[in-house]
C-alpha atoms as a PDB file:
ATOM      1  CA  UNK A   1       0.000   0.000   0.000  1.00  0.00           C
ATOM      2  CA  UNK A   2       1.354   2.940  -0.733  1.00  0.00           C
ATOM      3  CA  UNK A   3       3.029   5.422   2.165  1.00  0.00           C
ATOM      4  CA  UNK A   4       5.119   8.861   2.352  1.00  0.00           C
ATOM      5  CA  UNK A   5       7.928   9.693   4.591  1.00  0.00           C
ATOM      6  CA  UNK A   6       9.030  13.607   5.508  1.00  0.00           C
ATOM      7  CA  UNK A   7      12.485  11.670   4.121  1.00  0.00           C
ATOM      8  CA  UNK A   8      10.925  10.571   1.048  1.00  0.00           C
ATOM      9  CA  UNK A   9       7.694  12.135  -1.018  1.00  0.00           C
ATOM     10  CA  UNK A  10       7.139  10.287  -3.485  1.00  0.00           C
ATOM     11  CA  UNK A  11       4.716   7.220  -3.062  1.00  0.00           C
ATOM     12  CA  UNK A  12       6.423   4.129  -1.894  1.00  0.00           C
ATOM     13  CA  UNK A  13       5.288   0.542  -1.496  1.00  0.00           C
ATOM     14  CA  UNK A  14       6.163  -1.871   1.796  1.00  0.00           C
ATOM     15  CA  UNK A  15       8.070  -4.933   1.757  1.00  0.00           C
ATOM     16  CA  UNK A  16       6.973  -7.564   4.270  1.00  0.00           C
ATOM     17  CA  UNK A  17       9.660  -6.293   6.384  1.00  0.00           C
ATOM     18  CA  UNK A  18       8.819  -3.015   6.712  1.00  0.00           C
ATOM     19  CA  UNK A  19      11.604  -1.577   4.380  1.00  0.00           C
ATOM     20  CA  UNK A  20      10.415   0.536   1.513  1.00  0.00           C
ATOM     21  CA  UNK A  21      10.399  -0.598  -2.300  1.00  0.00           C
ATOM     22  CA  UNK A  22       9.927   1.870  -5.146  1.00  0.00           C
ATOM     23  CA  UNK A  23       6.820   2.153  -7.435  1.00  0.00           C
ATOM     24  CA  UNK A  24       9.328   2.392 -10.332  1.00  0.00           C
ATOM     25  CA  UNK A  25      12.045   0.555 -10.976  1.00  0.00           C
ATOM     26  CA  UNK A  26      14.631   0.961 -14.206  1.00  0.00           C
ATOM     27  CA  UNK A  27      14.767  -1.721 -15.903  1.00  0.00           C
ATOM     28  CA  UNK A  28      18.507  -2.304 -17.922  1.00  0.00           C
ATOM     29  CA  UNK A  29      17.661  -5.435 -19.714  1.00  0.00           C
ATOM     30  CA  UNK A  30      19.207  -4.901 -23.266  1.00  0.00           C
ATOM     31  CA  UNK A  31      21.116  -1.616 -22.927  1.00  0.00           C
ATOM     32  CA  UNK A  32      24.497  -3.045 -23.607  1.00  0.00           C
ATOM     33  CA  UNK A  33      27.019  -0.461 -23.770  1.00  0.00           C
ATOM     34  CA  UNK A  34      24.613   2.527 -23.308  1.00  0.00           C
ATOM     35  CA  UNK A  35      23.582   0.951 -19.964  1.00  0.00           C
ATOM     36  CA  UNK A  36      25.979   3.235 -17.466  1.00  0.00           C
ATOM     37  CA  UNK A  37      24.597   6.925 -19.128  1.00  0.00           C
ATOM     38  CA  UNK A  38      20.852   5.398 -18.893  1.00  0.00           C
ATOM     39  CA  UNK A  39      21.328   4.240 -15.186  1.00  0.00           C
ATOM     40  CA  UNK A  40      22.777   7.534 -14.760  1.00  0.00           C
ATOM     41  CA  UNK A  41      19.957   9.445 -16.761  1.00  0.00           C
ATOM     42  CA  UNK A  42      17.474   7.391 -14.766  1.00  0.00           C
ATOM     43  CA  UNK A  43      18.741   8.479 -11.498  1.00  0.00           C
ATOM     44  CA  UNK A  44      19.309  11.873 -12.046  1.00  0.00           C
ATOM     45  CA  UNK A  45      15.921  12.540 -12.998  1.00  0.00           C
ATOM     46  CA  UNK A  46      13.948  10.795  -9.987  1.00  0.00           C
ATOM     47  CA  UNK A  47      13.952   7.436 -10.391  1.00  0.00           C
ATOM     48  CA  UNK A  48      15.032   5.417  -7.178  1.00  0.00           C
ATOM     49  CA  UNK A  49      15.280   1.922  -7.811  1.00  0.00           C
ATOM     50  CA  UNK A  50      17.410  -0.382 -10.303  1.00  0.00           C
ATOM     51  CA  UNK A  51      16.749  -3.764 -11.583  1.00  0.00           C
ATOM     52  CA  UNK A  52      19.339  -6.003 -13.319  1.00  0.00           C
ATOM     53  CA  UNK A  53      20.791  -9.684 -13.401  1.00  0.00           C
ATOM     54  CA  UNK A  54      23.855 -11.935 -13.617  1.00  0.00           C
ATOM     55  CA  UNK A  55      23.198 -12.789 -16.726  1.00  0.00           C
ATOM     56  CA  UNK A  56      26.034 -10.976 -19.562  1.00  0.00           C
ATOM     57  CA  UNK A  57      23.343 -12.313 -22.303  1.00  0.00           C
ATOM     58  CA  UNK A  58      21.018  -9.831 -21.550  1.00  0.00           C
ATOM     59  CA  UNK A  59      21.966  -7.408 -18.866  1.00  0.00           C
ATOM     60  CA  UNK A  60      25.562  -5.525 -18.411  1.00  0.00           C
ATOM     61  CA  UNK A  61      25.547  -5.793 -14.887  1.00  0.00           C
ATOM     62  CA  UNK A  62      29.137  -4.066 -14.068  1.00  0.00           C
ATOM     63  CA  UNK A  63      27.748  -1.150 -16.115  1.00  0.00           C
ATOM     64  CA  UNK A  64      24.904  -0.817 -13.933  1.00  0.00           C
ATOM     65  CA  UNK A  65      27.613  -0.624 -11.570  1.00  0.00           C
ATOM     66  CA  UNK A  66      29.264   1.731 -12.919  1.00  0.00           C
ATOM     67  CA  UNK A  67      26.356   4.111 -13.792  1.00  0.00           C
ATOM     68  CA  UNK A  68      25.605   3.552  -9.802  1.00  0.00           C
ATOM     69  CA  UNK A  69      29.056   4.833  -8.981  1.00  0.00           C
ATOM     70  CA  UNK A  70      28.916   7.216 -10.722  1.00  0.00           C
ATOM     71  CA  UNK A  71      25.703   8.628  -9.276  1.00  0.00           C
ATOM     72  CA  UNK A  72      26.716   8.738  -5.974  1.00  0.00           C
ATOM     73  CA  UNK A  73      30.220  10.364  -6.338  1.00  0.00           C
ATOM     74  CA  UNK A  74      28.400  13.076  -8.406  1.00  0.00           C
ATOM     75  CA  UNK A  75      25.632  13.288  -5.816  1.00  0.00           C
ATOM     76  CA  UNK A  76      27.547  13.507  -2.284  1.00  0.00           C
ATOM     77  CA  UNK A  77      23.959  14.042  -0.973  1.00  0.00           C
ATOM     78  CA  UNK A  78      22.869  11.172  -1.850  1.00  0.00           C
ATOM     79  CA  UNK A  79      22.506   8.109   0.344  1.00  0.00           C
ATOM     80  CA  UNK A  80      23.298   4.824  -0.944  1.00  0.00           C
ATOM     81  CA  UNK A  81      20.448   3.685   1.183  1.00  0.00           C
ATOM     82  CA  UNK A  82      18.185   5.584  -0.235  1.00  0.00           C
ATOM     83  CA  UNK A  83      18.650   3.222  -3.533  1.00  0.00           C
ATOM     84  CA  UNK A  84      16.647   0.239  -4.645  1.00  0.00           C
ATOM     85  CA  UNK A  85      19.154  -2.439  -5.927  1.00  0.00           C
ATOM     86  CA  UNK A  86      17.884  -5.513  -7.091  1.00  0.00           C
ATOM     87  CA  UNK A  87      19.180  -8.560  -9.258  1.00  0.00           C
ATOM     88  CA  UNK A  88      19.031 -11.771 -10.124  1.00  0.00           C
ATOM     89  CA  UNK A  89      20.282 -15.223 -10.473  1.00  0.00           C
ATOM     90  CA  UNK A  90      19.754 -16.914 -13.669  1.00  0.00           C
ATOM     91  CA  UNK A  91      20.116 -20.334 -13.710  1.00  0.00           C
ATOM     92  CA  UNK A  92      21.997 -22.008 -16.590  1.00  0.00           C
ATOM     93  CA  UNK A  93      19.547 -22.819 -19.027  1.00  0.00           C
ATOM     94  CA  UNK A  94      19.007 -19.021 -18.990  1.00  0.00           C
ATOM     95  CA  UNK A  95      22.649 -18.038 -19.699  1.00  0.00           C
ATOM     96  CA  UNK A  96      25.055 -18.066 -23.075  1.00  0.00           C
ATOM     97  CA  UNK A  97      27.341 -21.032 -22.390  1.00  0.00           C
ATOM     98  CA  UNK A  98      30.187 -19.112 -23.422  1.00  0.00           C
ATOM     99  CA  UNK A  99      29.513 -16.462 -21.212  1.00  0.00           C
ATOM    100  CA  UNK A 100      28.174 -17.632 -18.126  1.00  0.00           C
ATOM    101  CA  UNK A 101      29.073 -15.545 -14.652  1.00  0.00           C
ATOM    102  CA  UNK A 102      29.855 -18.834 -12.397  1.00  0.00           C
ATOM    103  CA  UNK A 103      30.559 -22.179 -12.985  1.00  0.00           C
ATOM    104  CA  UNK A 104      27.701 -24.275 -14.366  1.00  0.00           C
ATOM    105  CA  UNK A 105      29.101 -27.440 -14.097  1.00  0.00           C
ATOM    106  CA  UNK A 106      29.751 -26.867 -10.686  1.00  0.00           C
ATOM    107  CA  UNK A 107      27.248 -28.042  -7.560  1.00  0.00           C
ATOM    108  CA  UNK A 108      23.657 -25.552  -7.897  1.00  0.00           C
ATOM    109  CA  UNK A 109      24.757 -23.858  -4.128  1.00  0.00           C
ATOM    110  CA  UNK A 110      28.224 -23.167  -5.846  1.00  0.00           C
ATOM    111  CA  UNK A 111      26.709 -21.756  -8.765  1.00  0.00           C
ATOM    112  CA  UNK A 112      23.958 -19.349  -6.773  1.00  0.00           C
ATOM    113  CA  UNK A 113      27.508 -18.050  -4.537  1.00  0.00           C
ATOM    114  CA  UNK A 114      29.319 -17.595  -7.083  1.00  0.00           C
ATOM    115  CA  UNK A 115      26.266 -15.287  -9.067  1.00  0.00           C
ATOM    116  CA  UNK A 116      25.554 -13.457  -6.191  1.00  0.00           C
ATOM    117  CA  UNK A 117      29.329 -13.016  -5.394  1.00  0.00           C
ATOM    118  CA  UNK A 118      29.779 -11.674  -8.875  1.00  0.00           C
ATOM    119  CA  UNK A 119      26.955  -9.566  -8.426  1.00  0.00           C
ATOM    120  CA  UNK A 120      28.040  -7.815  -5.215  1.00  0.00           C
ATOM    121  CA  UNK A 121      31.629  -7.459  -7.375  1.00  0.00           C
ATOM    122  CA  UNK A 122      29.619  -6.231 -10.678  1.00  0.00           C
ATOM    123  CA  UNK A 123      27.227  -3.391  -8.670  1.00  0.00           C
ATOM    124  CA  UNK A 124      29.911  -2.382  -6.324  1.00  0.00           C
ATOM    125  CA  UNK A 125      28.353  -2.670  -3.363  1.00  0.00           C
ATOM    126  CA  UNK A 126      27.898  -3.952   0.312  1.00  0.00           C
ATOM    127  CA  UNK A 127      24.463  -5.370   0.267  1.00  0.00           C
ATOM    128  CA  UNK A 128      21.957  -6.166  -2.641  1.00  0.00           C
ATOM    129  CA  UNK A 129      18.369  -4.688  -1.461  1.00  0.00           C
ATOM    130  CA  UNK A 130      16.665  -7.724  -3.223  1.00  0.00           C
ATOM    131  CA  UNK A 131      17.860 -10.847  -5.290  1.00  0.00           C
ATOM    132  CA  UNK A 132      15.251 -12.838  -7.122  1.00  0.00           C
ATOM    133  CA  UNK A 133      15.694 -16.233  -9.080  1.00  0.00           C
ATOM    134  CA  UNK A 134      15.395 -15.442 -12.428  1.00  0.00           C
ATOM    135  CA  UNK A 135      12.930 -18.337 -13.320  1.00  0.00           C
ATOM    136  CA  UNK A 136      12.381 -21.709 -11.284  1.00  0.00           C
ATOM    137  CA  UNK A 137      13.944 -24.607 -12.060  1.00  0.00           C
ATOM    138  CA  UNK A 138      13.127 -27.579 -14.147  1.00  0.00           C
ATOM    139  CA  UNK A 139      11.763 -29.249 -10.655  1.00  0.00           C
ATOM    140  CA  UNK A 140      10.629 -27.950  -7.454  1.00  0.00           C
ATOM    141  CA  UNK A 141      13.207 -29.852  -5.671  1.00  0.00           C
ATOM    142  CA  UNK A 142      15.940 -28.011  -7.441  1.00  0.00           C
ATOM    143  CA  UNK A 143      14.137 -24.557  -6.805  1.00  0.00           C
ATOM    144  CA  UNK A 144      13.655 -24.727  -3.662  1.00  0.00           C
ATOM    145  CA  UNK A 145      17.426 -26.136  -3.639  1.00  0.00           C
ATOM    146  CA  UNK A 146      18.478 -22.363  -5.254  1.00  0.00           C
ATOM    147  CA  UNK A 147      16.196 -20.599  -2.724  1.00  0.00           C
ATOM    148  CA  UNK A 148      17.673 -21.875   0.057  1.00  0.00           C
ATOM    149  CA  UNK A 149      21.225 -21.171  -1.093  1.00  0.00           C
ATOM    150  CA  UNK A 150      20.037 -17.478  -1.411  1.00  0.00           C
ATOM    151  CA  UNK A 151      18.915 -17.733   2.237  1.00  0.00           C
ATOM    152  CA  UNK A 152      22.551 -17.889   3.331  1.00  0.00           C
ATOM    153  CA  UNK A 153      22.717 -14.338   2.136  1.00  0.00           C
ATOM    154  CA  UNK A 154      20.217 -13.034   3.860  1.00  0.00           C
ATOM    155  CA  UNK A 155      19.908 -10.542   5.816  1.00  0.00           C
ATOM    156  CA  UNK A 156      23.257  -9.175   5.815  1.00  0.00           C
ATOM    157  CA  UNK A 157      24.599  -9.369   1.959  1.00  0.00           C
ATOM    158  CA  UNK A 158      21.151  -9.550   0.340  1.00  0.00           C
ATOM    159  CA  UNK A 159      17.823  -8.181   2.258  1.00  0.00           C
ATOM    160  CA  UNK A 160      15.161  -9.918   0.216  1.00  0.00           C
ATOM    161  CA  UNK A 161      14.563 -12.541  -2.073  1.00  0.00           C
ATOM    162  CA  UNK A 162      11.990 -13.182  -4.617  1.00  0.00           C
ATOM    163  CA  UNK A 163      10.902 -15.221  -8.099  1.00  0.00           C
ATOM    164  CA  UNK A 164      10.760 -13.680 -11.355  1.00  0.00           C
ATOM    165  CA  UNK A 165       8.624 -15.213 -14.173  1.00  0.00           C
ATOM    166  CA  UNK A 166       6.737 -17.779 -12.289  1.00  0.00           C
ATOM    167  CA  UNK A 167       3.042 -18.710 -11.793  1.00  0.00           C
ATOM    168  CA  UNK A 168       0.748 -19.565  -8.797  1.00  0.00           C
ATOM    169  CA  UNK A 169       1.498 -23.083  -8.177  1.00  0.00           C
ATOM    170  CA  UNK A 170       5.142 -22.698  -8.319  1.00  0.00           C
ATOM    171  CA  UNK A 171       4.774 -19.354  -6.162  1.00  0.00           C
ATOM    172  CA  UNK A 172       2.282 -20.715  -3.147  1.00  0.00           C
ATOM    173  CA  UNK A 173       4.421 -24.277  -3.593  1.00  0.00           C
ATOM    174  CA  UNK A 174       7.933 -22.276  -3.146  1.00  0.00           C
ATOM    175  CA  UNK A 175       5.942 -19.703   0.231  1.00  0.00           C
ATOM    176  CA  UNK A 176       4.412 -22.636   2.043  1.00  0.00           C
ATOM    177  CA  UNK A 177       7.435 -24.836   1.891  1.00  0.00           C
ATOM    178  CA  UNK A 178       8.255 -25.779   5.232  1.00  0.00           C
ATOM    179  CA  UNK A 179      12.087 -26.257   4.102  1.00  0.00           C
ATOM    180  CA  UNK A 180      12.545 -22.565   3.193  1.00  0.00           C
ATOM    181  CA  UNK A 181      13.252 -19.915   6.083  1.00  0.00           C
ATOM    182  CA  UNK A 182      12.680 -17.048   3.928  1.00  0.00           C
ATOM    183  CA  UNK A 183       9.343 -16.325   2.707  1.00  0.00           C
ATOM    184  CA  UNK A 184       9.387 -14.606  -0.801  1.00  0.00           C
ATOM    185  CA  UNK A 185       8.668 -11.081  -0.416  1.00  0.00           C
ATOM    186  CA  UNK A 186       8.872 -10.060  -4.298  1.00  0.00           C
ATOM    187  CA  UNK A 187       7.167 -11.727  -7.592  1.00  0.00           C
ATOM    188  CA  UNK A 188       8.484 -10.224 -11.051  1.00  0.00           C
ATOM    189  CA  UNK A 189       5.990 -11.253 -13.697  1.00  0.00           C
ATOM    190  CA  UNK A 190       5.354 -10.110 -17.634  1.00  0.00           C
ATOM    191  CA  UNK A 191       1.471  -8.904 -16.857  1.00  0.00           C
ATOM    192  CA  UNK A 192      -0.403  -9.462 -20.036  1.00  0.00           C
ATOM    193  CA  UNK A 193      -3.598 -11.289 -20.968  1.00  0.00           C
ATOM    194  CA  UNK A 194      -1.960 -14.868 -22.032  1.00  0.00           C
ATOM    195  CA  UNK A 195      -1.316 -14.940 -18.376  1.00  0.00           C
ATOM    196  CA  UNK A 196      -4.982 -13.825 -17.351  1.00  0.00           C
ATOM    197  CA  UNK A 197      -3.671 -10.608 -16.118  1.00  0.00           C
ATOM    198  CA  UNK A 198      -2.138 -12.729 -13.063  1.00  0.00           C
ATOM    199  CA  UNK A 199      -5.176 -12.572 -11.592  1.00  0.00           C
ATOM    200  CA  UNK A 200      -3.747 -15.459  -9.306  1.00  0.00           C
ATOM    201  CA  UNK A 201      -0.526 -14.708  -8.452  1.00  0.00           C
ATOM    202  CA  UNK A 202      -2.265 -11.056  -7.704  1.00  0.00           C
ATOM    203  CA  UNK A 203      -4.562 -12.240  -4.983  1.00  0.00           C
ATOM    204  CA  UNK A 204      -1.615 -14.665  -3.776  1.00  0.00           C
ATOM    205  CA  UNK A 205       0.458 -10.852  -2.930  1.00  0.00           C
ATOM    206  CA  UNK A 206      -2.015  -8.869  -1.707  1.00  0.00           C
ATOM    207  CA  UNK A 207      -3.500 -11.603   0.671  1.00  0.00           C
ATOM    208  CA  UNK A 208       0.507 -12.040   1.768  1.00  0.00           C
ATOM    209  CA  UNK A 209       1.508  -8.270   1.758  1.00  0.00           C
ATOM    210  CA  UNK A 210       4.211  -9.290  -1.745  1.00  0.00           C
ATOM    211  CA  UNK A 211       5.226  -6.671  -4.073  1.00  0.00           C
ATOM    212  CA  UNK A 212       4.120  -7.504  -7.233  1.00  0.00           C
ATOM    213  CA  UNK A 213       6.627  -5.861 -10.343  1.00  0.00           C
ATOM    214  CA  UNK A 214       5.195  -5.991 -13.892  1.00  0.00           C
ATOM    215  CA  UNK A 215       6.833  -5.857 -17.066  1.00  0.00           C
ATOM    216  CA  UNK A 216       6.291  -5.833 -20.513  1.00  0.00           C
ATOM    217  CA  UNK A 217       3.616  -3.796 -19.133  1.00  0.00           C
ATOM    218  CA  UNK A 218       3.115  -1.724 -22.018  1.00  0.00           C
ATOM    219  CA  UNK A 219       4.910  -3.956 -24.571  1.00  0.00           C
ATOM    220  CA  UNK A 220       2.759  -7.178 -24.441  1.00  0.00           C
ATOM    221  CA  UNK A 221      -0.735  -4.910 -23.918  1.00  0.00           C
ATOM    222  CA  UNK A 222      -1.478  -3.024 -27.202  1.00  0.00           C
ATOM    223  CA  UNK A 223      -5.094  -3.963 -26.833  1.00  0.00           C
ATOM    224  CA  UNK A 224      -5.196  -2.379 -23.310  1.00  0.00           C
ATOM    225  CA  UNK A 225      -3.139   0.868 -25.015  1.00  0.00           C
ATOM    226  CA  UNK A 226      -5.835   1.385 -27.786  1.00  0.00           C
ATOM    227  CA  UNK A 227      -8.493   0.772 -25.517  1.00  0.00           C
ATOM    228  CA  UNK A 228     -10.983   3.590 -24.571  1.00  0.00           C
ATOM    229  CA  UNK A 229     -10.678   3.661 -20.952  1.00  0.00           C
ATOM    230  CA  UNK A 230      -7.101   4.064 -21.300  1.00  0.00           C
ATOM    231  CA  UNK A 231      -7.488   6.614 -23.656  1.00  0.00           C
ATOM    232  CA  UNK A 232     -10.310   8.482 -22.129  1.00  0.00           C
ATOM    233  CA  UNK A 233      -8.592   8.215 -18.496  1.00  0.00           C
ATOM    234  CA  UNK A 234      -5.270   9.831 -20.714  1.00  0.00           C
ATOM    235  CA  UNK A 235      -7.615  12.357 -22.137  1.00  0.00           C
ATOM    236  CA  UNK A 236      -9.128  13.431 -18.507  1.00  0.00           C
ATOM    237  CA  UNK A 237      -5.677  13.932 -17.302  1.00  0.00           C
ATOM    238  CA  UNK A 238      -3.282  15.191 -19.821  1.00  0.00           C
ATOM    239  CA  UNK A 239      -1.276  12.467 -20.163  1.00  0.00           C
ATOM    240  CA  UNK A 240      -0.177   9.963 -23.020  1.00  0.00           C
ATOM    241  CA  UNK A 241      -2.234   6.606 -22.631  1.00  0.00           C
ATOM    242  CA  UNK A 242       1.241   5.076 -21.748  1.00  0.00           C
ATOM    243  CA  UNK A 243       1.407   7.313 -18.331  1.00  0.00           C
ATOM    244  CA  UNK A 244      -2.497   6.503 -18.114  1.00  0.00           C
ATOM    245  CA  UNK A 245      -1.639   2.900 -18.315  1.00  0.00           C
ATOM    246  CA  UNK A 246       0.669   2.941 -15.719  1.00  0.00           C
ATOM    247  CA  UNK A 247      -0.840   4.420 -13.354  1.00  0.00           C
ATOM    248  CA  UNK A 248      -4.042   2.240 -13.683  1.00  0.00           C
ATOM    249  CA  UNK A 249      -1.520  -0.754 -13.838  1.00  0.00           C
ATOM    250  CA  UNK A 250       0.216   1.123 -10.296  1.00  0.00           C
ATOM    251  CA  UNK A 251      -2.903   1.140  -8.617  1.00  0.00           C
ATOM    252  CA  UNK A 252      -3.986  -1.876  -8.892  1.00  0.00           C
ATOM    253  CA  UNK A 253      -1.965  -2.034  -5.719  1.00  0.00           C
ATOM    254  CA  UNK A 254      -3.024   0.933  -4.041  1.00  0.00           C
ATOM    255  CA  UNK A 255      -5.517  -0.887  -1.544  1.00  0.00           C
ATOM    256  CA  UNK A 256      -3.547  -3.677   0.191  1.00  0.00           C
ATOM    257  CA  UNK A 257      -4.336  -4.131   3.815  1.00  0.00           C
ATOM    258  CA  UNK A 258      -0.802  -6.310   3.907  1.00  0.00           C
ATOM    259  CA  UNK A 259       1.510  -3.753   2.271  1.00  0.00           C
ATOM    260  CA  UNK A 260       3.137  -4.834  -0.844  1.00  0.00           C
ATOM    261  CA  UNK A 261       1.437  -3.560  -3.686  1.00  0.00           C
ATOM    262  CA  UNK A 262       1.971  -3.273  -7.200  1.00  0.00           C
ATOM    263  CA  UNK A 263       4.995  -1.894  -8.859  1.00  0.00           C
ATOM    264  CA  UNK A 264       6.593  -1.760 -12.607  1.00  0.00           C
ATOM    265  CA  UNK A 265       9.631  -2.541 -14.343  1.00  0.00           C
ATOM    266  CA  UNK A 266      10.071   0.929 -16.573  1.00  0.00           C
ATOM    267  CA  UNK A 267      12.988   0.455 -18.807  1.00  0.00           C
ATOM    268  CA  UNK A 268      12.816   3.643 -21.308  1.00  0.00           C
ATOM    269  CA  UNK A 269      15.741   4.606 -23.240  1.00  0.00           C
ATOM    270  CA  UNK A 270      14.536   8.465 -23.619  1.00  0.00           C
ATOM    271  CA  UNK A 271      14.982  11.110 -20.834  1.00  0.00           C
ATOM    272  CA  UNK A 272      12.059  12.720 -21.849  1.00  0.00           C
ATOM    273  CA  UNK A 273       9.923   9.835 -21.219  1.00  0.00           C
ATOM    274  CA  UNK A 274      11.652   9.040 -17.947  1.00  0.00           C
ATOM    275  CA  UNK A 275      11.009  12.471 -16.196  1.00  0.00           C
ATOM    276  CA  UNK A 276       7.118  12.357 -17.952  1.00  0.00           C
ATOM    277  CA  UNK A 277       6.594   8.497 -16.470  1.00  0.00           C
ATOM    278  CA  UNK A 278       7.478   9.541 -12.866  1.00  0.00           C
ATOM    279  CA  UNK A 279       5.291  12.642 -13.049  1.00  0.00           C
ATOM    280  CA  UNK A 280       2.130   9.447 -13.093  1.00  0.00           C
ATOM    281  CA  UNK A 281       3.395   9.076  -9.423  1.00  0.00           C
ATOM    282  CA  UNK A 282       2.123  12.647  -8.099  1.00  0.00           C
ATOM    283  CA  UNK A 283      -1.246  11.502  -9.627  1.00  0.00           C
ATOM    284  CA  UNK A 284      -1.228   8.181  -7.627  1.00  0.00           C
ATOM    285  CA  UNK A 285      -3.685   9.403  -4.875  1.00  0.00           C
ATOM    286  CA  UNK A 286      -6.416  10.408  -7.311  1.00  0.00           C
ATOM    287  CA  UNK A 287      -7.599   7.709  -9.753  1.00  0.00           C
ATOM    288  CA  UNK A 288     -10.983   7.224  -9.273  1.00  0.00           C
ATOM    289  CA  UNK A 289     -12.671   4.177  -7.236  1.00  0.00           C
ATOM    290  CA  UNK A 290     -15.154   3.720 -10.771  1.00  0.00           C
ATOM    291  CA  UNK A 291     -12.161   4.084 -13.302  1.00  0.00           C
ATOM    292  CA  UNK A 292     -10.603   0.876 -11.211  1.00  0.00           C
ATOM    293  CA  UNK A 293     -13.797  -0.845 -11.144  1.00  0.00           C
ATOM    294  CA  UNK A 294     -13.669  -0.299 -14.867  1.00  0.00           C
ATOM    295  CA  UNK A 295     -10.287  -1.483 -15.507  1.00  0.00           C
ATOM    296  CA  UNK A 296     -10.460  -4.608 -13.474  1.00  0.00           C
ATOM    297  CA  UNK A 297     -13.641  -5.616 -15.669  1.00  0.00           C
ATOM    298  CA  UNK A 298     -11.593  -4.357 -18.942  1.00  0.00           C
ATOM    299  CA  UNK A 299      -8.847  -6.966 -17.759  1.00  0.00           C
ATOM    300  CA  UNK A 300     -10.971  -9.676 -16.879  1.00  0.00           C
ATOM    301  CA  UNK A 301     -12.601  -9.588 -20.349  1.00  0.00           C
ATOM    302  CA  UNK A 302      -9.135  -8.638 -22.513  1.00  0.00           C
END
């Protein structure tokens, strides 16, 4: 649900333990070499959280890194923990073979070490704010074998953990485990109507206080984009029906008795489009109880 601090102003969501977790987060999939001056770029204009992986085929995670260094030498007022960092491990059916970041023919608790050891190297930091497995495994055996060699992490190294591209029987499988110790507090999913919207995995967060990040939010929903809600919400606000979109996408969120909430992966390459996309958060408070009601039927007949 969202919250405000005097330290912070914009709207924030709540991790199950308490710590705050951006509504944005810049996404640096597929930036290659431009990846440092658009972490940069992102930062400077307002946008608090990073996402990114060890995993060289898509994501140049020591140029995150660097774009993160950066930032903070050129802003002495800024706090490191003021930052969202999050990343991932991949396992190796998600990785080149002749560029993996750890040893893949090595034991799976080596491999997840090594990743997140790499990772700590690659972002040059003390502590990750979140580390999610990239996908689950082929079995749930092996998952929950990759989870719990996060858990050694945690809390000192890496704060959180969650699961990225999963669905609901993998998810409540994975959070009612009784051989886990640390409850998933994050679920990164591509929210789009092949998936039903994750109408599922939804409920599953808000009834245990999860963040829930989309992606591909505007990418995989050109239907929702054209649609005239969107476009009349856009219209009734000044903004593009992208902004409109996100926000209706945000505040899907915005009633969670747990905390968690809903958040998005935003990885724009143009400046202009960064600083217009966080100006959707100062408009978070006002979307209208019947333009939700609306949207929620719109998704649940998309």
């Amino acid at each position: 649900m969202p919250d405000t601090t005097e330290a912070d102003p914009s709207p924030v969501l709540t991790l199950p333990s308490g710590r705050s977790h951006p509504l944005f987060l810049y996404g640096t999939a597929w930036k290659a070499d431009k990846t440092t001056p658009l972490v940069q770029a992102a930062l400077s204009h307002g946008f608090t959280g990073v996402d990114t992986a060890c995993q060289p085929k898509h994501y140049q995670e020591h140029l995150v890194g660097q774009g993160l260094f950066n930032h903070l030498q050129e802003n002495s007022m800024v706090d490191r923990s003021r930052l969202y960092i999050q990343t991932k491990f991949t396992p190796p059916n998600g990785q080149d073979p002749s560029n993996t970041p750890y040893d893949a023919t090595a034991p799976l608790s080596t491999q997840v070490k090594q990743s997140v050891e790499t990772s700590l190297k690659n972002l040059n930091v003390d502590y990750i704010d979140s580390v999610l497995l990239h996908s689950p495994l082929q079995t749930l055996e092996d998952t929950i074998k990759a989870w719990k060699s996060l858990e050694q992490f945690v809390p000192h190294k890496v704060r959180h953990l969650g699961i990225s591209n999963c669905g609901f029987p993998i998810l409540s499988a994975l959070y009612s485990s009784p051989a886990i110790n640390v409850r998933p507090s994050i679920v990164q999913n591509r929210f789009h109507e092949a998936t039903g919207y994750d109408t599922q995995v939804l409920a599953f967060c808000k009834e245990h206080g999860l963040v829930y990040q989309s992606f591909w939010t505007l990418t995989a929903n050109p239907g929702l984009l054209r649609s005239k809600l969107v476009n009349g919400f856009a219209e009734e606000r000044g903004w593009t029906k992208e902004q409109a979109l996100y926000a209706l996408v945000l505040s899907l969120g915005r009633e969670w008795e747990n905390g968690g909430g809903v958040s998005i992966m935003n990885g724009t390459t143009n400046e202009e489009t960064m600083k217009s996309d966080l100006k959707v958060l100062e408009g978070m408070g006002g979307v209208p109880d019947g333009i939700m009601g609306e949207f929620v039927k719109l998704l649940r007949t998309q």
